[in-house]
C-alpha atoms as a PDB file:
ATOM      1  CA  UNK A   1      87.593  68.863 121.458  1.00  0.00           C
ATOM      2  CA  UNK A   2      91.355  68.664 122.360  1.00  0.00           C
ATOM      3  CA  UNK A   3      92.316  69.167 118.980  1.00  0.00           C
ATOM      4  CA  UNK A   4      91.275  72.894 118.631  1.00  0.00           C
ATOM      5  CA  UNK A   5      90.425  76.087 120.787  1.00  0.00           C
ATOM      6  CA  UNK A   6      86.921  76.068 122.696  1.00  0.00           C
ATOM      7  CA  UNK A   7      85.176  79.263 120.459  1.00  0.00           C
ATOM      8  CA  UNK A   8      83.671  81.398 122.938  1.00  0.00           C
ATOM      9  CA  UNK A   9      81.297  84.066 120.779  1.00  0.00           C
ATOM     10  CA  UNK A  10      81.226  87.230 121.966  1.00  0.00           C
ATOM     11  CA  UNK A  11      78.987  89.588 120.569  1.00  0.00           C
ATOM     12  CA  UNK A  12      76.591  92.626 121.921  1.00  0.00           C
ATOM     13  CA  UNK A  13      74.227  95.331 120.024  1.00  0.00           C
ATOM     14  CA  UNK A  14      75.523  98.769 118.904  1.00  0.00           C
ATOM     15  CA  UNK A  15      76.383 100.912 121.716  1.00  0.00           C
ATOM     16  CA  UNK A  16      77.198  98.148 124.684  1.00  0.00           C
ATOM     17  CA  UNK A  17      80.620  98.315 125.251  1.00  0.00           C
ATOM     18  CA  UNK A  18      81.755  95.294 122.915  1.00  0.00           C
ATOM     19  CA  UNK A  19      85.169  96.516 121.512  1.00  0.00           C
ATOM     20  CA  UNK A  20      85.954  97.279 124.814  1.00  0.00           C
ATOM     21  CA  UNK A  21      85.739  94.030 126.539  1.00  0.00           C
ATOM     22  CA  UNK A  22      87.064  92.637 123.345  1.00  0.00           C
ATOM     23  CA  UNK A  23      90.043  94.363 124.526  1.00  0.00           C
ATOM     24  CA  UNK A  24      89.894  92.888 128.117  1.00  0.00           C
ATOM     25  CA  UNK A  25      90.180  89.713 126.539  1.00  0.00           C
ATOM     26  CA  UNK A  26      93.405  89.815 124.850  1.00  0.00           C
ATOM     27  CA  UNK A  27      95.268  91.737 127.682  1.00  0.00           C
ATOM     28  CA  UNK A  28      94.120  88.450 129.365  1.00  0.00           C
ATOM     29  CA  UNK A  29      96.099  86.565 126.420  1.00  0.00           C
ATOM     30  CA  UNK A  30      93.268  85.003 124.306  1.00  0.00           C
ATOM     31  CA  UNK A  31      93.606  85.318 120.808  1.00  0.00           C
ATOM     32  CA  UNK A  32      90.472  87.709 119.729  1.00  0.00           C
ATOM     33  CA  UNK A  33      89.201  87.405 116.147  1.00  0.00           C
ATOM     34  CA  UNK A  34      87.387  90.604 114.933  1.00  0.00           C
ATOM     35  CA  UNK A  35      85.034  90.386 112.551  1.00  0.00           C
ATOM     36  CA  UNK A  36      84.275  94.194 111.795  1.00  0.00           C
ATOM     37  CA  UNK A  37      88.746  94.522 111.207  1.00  0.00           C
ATOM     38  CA  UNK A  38      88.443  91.825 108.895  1.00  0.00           C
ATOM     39  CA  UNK A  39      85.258  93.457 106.749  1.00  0.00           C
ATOM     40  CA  UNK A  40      87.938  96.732 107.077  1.00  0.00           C
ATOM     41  CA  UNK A  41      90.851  94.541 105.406  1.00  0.00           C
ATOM     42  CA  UNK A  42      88.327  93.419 102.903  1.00  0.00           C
ATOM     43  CA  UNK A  43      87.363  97.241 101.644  1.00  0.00           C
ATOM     44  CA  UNK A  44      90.877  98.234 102.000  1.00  0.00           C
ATOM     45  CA  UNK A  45      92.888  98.438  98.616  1.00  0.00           C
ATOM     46  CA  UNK A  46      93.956  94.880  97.328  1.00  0.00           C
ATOM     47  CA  UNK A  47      90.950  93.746  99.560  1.00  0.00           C
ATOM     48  CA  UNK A  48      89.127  90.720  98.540  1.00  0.00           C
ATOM     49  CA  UNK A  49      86.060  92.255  98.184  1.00  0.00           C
ATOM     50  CA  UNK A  50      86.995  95.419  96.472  1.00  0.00           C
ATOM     51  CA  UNK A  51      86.261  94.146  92.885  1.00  0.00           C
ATOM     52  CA  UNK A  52      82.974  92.127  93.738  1.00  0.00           C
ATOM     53  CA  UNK A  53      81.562  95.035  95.332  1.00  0.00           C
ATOM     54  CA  UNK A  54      82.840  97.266  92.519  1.00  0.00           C
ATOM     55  CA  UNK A  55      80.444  95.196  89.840  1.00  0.00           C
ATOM     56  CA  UNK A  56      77.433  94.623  92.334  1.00  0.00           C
ATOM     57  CA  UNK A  57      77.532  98.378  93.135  1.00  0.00           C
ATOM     58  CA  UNK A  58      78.923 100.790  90.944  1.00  0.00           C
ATOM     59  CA  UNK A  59      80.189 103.777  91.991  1.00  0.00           C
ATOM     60  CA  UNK A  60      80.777 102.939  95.743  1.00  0.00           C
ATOM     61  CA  UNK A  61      84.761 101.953  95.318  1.00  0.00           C
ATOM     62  CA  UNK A  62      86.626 104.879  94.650  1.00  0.00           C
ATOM     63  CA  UNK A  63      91.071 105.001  94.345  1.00  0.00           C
ATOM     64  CA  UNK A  64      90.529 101.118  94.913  1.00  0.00           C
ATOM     65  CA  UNK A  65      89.254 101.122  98.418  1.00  0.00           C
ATOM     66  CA  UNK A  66      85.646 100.861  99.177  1.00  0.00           C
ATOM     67  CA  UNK A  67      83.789 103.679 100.259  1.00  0.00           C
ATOM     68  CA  UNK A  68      81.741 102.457 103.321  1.00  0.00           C
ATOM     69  CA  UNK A  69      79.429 105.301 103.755  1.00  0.00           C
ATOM     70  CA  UNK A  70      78.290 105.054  99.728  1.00  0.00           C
ATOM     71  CA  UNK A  71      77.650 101.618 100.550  1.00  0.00           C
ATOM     72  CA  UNK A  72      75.990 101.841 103.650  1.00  0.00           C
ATOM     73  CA  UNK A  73      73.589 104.483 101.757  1.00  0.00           C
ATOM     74  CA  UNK A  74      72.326 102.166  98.979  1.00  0.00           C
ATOM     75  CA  UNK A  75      72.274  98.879 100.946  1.00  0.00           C
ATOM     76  CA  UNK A  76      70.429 100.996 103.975  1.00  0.00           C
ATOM     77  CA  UNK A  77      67.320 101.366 101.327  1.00  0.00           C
ATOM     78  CA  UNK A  78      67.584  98.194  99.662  1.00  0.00           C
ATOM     79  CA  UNK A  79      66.862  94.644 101.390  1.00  0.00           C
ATOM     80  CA  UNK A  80      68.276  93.131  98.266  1.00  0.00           C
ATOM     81  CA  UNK A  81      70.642  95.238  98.157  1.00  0.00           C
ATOM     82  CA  UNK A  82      71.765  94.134 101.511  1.00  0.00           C
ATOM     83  CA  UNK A  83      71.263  90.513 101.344  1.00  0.00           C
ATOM     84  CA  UNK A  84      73.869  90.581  97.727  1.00  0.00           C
ATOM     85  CA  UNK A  85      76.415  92.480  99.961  1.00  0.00           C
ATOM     86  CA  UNK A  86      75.879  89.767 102.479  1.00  0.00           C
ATOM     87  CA  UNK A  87      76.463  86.990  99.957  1.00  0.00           C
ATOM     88  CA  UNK A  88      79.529  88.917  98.720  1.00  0.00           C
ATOM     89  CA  UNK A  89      81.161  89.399 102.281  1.00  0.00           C
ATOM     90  CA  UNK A  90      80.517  86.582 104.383  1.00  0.00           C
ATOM     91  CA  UNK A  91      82.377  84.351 102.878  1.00  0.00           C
ATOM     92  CA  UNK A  92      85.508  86.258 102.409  1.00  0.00           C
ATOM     93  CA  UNK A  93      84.752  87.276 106.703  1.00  0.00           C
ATOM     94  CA  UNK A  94      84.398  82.897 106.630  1.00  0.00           C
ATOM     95  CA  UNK A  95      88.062  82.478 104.964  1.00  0.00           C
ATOM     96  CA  UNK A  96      89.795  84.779 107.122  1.00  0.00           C
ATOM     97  CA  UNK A  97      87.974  83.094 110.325  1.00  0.00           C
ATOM     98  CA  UNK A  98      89.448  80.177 109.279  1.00  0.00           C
ATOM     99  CA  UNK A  99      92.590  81.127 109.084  1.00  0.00           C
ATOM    100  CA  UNK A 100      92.634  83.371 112.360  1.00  0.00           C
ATOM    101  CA  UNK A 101      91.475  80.175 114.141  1.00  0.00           C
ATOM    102  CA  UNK A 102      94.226  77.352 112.204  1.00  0.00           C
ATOM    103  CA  UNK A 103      96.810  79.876 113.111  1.00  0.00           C
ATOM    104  CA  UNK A 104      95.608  79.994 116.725  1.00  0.00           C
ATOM    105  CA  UNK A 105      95.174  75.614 117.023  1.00  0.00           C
ATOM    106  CA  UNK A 106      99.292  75.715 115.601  1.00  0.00           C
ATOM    107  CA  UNK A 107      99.835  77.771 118.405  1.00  0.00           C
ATOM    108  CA  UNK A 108      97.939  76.309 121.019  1.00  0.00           C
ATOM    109  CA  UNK A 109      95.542  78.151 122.217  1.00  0.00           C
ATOM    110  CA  UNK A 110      93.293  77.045 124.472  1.00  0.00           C
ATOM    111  CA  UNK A 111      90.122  79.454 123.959  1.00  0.00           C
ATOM    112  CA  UNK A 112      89.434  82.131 120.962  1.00  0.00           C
ATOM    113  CA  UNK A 113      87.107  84.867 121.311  1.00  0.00           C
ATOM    114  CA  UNK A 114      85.133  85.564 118.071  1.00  0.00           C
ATOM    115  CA  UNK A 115      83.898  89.204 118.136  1.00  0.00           C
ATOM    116  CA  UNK A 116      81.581  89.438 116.002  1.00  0.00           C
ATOM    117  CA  UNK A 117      78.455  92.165 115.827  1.00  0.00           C
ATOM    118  CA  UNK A 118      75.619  90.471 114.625  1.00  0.00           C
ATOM    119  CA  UNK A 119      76.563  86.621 115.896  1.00  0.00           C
ATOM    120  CA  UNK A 120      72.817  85.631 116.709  1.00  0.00           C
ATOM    121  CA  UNK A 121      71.610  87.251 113.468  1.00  0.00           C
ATOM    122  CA  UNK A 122      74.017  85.200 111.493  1.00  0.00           C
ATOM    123  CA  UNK A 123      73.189  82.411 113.164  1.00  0.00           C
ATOM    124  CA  UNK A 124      77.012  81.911 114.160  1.00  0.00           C
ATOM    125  CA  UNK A 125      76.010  81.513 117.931  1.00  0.00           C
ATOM    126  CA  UNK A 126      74.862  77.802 116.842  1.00  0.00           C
ATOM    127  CA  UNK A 127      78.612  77.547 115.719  1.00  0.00           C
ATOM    128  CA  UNK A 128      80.676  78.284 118.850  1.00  0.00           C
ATOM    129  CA  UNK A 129      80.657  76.494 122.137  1.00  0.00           C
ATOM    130  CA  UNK A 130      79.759  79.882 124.777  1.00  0.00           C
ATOM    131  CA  UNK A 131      78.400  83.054 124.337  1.00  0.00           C
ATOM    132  CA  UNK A 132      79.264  86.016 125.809  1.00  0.00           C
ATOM    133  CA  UNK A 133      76.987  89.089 125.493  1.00  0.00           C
ATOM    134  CA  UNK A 134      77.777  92.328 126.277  1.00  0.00           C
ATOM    135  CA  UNK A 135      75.137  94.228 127.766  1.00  0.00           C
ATOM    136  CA  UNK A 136      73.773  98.006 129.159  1.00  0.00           C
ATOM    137  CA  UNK A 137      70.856  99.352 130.479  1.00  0.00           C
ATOM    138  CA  UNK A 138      68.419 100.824 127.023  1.00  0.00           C
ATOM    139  CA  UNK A 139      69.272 104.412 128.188  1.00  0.00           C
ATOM    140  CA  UNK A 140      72.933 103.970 128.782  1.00  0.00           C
ATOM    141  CA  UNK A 141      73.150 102.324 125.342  1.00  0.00           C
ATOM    142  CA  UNK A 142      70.961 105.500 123.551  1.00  0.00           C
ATOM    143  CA  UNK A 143      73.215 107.832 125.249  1.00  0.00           C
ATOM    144  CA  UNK A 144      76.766 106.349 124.261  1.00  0.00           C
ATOM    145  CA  UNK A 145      75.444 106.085 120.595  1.00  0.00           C
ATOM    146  CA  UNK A 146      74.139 109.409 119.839  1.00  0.00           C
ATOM    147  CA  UNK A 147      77.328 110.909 121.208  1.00  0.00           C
ATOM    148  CA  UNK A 148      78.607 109.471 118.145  1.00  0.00           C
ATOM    149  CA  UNK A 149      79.560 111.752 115.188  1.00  0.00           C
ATOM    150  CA  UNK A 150      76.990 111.740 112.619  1.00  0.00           C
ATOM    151  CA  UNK A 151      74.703 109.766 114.640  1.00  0.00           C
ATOM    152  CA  UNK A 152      70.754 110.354 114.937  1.00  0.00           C
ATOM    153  CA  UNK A 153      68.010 109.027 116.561  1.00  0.00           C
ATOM    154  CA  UNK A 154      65.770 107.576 113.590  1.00  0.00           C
ATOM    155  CA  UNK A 155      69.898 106.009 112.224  1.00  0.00           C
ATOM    156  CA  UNK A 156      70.071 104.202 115.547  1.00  0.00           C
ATOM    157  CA  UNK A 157      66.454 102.777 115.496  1.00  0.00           C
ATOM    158  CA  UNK A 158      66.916 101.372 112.016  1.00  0.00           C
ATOM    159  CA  UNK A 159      70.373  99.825 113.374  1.00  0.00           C
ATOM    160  CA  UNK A 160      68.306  98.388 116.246  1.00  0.00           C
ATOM    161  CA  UNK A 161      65.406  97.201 113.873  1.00  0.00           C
ATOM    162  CA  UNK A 162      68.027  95.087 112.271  1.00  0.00           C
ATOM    163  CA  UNK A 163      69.510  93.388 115.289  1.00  0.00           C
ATOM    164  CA  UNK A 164      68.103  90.683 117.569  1.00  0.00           C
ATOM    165  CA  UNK A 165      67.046  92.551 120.775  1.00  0.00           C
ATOM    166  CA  UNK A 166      69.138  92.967 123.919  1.00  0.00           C
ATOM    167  CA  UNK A 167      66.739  90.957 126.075  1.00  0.00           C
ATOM    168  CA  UNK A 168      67.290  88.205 123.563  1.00  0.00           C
ATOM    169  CA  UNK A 169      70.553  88.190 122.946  1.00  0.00           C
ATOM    170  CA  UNK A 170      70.965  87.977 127.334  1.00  0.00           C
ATOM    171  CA  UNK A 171      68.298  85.392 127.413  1.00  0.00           C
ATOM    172  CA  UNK A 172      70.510  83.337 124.776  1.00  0.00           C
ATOM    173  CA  UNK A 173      74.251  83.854 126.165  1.00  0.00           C
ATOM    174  CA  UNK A 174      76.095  81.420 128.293  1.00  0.00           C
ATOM    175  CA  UNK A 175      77.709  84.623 130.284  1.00  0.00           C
ATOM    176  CA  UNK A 176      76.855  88.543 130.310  1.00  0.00           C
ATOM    177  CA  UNK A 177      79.503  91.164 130.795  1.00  0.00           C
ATOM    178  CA  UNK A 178      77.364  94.714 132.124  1.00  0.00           C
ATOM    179  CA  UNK A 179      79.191  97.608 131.204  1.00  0.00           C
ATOM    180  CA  UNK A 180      77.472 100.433 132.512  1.00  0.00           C
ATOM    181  CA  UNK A 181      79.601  99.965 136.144  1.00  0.00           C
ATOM    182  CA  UNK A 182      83.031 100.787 133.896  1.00  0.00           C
ATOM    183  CA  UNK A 183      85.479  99.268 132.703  1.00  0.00           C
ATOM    184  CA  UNK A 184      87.363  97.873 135.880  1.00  0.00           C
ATOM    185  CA  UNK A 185      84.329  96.465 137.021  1.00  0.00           C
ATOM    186  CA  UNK A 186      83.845  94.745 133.166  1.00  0.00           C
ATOM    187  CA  UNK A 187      87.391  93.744 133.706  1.00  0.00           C
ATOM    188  CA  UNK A 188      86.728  91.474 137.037  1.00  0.00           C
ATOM    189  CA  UNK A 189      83.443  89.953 134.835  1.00  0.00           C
ATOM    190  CA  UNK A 190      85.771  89.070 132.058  1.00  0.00           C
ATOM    191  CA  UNK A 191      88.081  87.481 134.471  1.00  0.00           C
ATOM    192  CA  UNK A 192      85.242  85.220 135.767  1.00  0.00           C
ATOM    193  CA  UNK A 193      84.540  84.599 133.241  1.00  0.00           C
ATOM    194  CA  UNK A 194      87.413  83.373 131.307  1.00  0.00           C
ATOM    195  CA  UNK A 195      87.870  81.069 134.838  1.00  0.00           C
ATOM    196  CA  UNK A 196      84.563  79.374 134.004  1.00  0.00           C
ATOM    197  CA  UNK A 197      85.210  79.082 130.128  1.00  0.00           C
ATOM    198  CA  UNK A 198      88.093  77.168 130.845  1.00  0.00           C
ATOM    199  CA  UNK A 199      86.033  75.004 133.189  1.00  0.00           C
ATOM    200  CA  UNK A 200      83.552  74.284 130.589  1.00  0.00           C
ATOM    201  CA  UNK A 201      86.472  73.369 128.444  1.00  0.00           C
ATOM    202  CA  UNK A 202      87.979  70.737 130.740  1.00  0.00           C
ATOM    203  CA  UNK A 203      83.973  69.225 131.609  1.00  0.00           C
ATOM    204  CA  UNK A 204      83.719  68.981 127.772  1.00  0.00           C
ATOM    205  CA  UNK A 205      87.066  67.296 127.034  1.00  0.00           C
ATOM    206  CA  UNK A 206      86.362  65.536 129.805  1.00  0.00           C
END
């Protein structure tokens, strides 16, 4: 265990306040890996996925940079669809995990956060040593989401339909941040939090 970072997952459905805490945990100096930036690098120009994505899906990369909402259309319809994006993605999202977390043992890190969306319905969770969920009441989480630009009911069910449930996803975690109190209050759970992770570290090295 000494030899690398203890991987704390952290992960939480749409609408729960993940990015936020994600946040909390760097400001406390933890090295934070996001998985949705490192999709974005991927569909940027020069991206990695660019030309697979190009051939599996005509028409949905335009001036060399993917266009997300094209994409999101015909994989939204198409289980297939979705499943060949998934086999084109994840293991370009895998590489730069890889290197986020040799760059973060060479520096000495103790723990590294993974953010990652859909950790339990990747199965990742079975690949980190804690999870952290981040978690609102159902109503809180509607509200948030359908402030959202472009965002309607029946889109956020279909999101939801796709994700392992809240109740789960608590029932599952090591910790739970609650975010519907605000953000200092998320703050002092992340702080706790980050005291017992590094307990858990020690017991295990120990």
């Amino acid at each position: 265990m000494a030899d690398r970072p203890y991987l704390v997952g952290l992960t939480g459905s749409i609408g729960m306040g993940k990015t936020e805490t994600a946040k909390m945990f760097a400001r406390l100096g933890i090295p934070v890996y996001d998985a949705d930036a490192a999709v974005h690098r991927l569909y940027e120009p020069g991206g990695a996925a660019v030309e697979p994505i190009a051939e599996a899906f005509p028409g949905t990369v335009v001036d060399g940079r993917v266009d997300r909402a094209e994409l999101t259309k015909r994989v939204t319809v198409d289980k297939d669809a979705f499943k060949k994006l998934e086999a084109i993605v994840h293991p370009l999202v895998g590489l730069q995990q890889r290197g986020f977390l040799e760059q973060a043992a060479a520096e000495g890190a103790e723990l590294v956060v993974l953010d990652i969306p859909l950790l339990f319905e990747t199965g990742g969770h079975a690949r980190v040593d804690a999870v952290v969920v981040v978690s609102a009441p159902h109503h809180v989480q509607r509200t948030r989401v359908l402030e959202r630009p472009g965002m309607t009911a029946d889109k956020l069910d279909h999101i939801l339909s796709r994700q392992v449930p809240d109740a789960e996803k608590r029932a599952q975690a090591h910790f739970v941040v609650e975010t519907e109190h605000g953000l200092d209050h998320a703050f002092e759970q992340v702080k706790n939090i980050v005291a017992a992770l590094h307990q858990r570290r020690l017991a295990q090295q120990g």
